[in-house]
N, C-alpha and C. Protein backbone atom coordinates (compact mmCIF):
# COMPACT_ATOMS: atom_id res chain seq x y z
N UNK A 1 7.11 -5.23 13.77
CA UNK A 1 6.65 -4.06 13.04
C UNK A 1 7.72 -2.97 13.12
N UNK A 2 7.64 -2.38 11.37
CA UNK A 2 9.25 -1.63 12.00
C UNK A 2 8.29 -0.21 13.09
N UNK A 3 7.27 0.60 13.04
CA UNK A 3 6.54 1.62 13.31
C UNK A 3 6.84 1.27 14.80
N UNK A 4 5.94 0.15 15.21
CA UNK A 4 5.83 -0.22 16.64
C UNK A 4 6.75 -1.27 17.52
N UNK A 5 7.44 -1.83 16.70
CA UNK A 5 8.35 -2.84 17.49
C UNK A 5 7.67 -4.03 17.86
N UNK A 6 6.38 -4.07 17.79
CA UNK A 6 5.67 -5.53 18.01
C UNK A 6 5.51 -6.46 17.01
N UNK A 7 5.35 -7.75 17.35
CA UNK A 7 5.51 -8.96 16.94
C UNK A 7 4.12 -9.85 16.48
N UNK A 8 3.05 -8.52 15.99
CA UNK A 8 1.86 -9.03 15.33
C UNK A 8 1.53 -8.75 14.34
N UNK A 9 2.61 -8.93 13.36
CA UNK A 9 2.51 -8.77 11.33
C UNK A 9 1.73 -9.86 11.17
N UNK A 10 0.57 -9.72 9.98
CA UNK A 10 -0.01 -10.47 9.57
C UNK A 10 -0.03 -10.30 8.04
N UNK A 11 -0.06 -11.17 7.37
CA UNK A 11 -0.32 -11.18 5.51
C UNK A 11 -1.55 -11.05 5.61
N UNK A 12 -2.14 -9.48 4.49
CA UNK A 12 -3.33 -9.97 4.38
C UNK A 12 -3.73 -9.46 2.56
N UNK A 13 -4.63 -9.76 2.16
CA UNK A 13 -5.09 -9.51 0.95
C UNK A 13 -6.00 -8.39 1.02
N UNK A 14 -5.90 -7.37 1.31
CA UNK A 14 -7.09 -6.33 1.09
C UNK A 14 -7.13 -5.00 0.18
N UNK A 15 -8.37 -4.28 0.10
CA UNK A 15 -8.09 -2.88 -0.76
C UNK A 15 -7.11 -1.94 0.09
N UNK A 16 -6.41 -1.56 -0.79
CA UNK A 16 -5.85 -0.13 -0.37
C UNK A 16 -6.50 1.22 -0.88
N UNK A 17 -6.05 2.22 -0.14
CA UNK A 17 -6.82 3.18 -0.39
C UNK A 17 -5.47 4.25 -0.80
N UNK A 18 -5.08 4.87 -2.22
CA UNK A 18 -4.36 5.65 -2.37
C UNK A 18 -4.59 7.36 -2.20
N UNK A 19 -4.67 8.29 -1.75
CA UNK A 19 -4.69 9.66 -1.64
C UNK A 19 -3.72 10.45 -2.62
N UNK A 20 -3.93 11.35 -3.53
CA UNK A 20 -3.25 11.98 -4.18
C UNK A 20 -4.04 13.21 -3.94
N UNK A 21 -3.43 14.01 -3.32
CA UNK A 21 -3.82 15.62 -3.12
C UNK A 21 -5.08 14.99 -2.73
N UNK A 22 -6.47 15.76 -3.15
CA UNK A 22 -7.71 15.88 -2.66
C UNK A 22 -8.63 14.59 -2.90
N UNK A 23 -7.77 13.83 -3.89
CA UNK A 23 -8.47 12.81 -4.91
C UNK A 23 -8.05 11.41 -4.19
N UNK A 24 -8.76 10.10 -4.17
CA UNK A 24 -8.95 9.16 -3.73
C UNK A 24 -9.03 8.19 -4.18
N UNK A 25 -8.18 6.92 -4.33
CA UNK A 25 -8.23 5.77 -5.40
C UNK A 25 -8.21 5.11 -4.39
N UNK A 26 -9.46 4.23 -4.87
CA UNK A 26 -9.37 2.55 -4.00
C UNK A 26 -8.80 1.19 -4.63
N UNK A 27 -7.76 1.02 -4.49
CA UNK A 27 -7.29 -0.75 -5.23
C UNK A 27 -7.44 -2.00 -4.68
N UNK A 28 -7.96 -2.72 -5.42
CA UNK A 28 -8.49 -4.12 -4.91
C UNK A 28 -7.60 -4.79 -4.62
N UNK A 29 -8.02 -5.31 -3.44
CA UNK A 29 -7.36 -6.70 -3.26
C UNK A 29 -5.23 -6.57 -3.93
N UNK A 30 -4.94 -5.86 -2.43
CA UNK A 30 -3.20 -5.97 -2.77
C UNK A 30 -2.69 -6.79 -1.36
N UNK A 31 -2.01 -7.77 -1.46
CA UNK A 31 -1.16 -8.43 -0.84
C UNK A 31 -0.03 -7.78 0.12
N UNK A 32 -0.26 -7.94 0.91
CA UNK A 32 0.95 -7.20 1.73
C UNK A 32 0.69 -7.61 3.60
N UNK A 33 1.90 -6.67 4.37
CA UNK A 33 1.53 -7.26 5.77
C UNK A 33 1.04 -5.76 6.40
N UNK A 34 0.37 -6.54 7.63
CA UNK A 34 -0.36 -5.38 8.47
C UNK A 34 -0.27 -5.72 9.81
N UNK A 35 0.20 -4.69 10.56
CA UNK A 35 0.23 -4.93 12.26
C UNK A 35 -0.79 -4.93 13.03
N UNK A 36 -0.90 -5.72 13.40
CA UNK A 36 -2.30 -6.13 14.43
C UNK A 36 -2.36 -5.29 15.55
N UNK A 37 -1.47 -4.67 15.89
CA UNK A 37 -0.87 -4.12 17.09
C UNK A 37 -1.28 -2.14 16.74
N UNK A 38 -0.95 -1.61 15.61
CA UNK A 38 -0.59 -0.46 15.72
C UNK A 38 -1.14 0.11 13.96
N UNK A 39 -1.29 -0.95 12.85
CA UNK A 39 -2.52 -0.53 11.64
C UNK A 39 -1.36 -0.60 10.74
N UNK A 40 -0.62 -0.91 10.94
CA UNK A 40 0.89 -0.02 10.05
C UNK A 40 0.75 -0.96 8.60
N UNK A 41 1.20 -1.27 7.30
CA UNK A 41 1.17 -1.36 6.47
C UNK A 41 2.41 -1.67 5.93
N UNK A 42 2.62 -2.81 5.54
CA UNK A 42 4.35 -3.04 5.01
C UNK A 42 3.94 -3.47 3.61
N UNK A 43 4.79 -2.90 2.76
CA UNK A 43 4.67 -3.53 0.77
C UNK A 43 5.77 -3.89 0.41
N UNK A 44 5.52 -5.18 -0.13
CA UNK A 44 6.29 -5.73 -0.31
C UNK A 44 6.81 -5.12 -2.02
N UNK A 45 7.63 -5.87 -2.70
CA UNK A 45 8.46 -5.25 -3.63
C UNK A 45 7.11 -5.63 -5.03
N UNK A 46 6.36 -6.46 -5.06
CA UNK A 46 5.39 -6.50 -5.95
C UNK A 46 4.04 -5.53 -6.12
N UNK A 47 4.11 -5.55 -4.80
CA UNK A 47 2.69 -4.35 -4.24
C UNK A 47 3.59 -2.97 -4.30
N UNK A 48 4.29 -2.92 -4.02
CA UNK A 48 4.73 -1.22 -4.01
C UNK A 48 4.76 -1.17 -5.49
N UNK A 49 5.35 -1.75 -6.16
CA UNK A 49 5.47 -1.41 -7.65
C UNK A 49 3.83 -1.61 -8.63
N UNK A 50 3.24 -2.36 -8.12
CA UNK A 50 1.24 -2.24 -8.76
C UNK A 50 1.01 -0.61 -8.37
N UNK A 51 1.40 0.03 -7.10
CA UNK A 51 0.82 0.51 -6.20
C UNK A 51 1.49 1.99 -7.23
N UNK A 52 2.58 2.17 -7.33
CA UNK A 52 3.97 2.95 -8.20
C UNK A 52 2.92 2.85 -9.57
N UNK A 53 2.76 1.96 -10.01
CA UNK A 53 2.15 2.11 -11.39
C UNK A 53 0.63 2.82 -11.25
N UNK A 54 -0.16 2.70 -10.54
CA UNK A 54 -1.65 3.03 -10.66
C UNK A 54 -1.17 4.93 -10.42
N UNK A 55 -0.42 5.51 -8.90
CA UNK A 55 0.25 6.57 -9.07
C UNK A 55 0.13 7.03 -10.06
N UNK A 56 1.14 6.61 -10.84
CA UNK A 56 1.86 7.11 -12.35
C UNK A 56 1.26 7.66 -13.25
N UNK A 57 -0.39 6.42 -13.27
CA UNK A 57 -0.90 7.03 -14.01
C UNK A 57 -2.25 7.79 -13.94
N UNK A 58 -2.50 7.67 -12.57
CA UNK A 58 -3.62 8.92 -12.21
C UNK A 58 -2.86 10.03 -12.21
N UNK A 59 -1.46 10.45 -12.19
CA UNK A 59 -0.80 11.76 -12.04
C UNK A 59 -0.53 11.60 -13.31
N UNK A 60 -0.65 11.50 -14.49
CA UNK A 60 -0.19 11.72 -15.86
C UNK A 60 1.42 11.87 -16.17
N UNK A 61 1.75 11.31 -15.23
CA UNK A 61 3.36 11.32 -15.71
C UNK A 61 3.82 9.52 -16.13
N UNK A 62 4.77 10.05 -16.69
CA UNK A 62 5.20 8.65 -17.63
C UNK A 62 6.20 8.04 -17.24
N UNK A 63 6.40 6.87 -16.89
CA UNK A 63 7.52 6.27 -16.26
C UNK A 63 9.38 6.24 -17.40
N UNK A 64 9.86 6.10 -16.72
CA UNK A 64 11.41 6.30 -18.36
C UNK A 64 11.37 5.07 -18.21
């Protein structure tokens, strides 16, 4: 884990929960790893970019 230095990453499939200012988006089911050890959250290059797009467009800005 890069956060904690321990050696209990796991893949898992679950919701994430995004925060923008006061407002709260829940997304289903995203792929990514999680430390068993310390909660931490790693995204991989497919999930950060689902994750980049939903952003984008609850904040009304437009990608170039």
């Amino acid at each position: 884990c890069p956060t904690c230095g321990r050696r209990r990453v796991v893949s898992v499939d679950e919701n994430v929960v995004l925060r923008v200012g006061r407002t709260r988006r829940s997304v289903g089911r995203v792929q990514h790893e999680r430390c068993l050890a310390c909660g931490e959250r790693i995204f991989g290059y497919d999930a950060s970019r689902r994750l980049d797009e939903i952003l984008l467009r609850h904040s009304g800005h437009r990608a170039a």
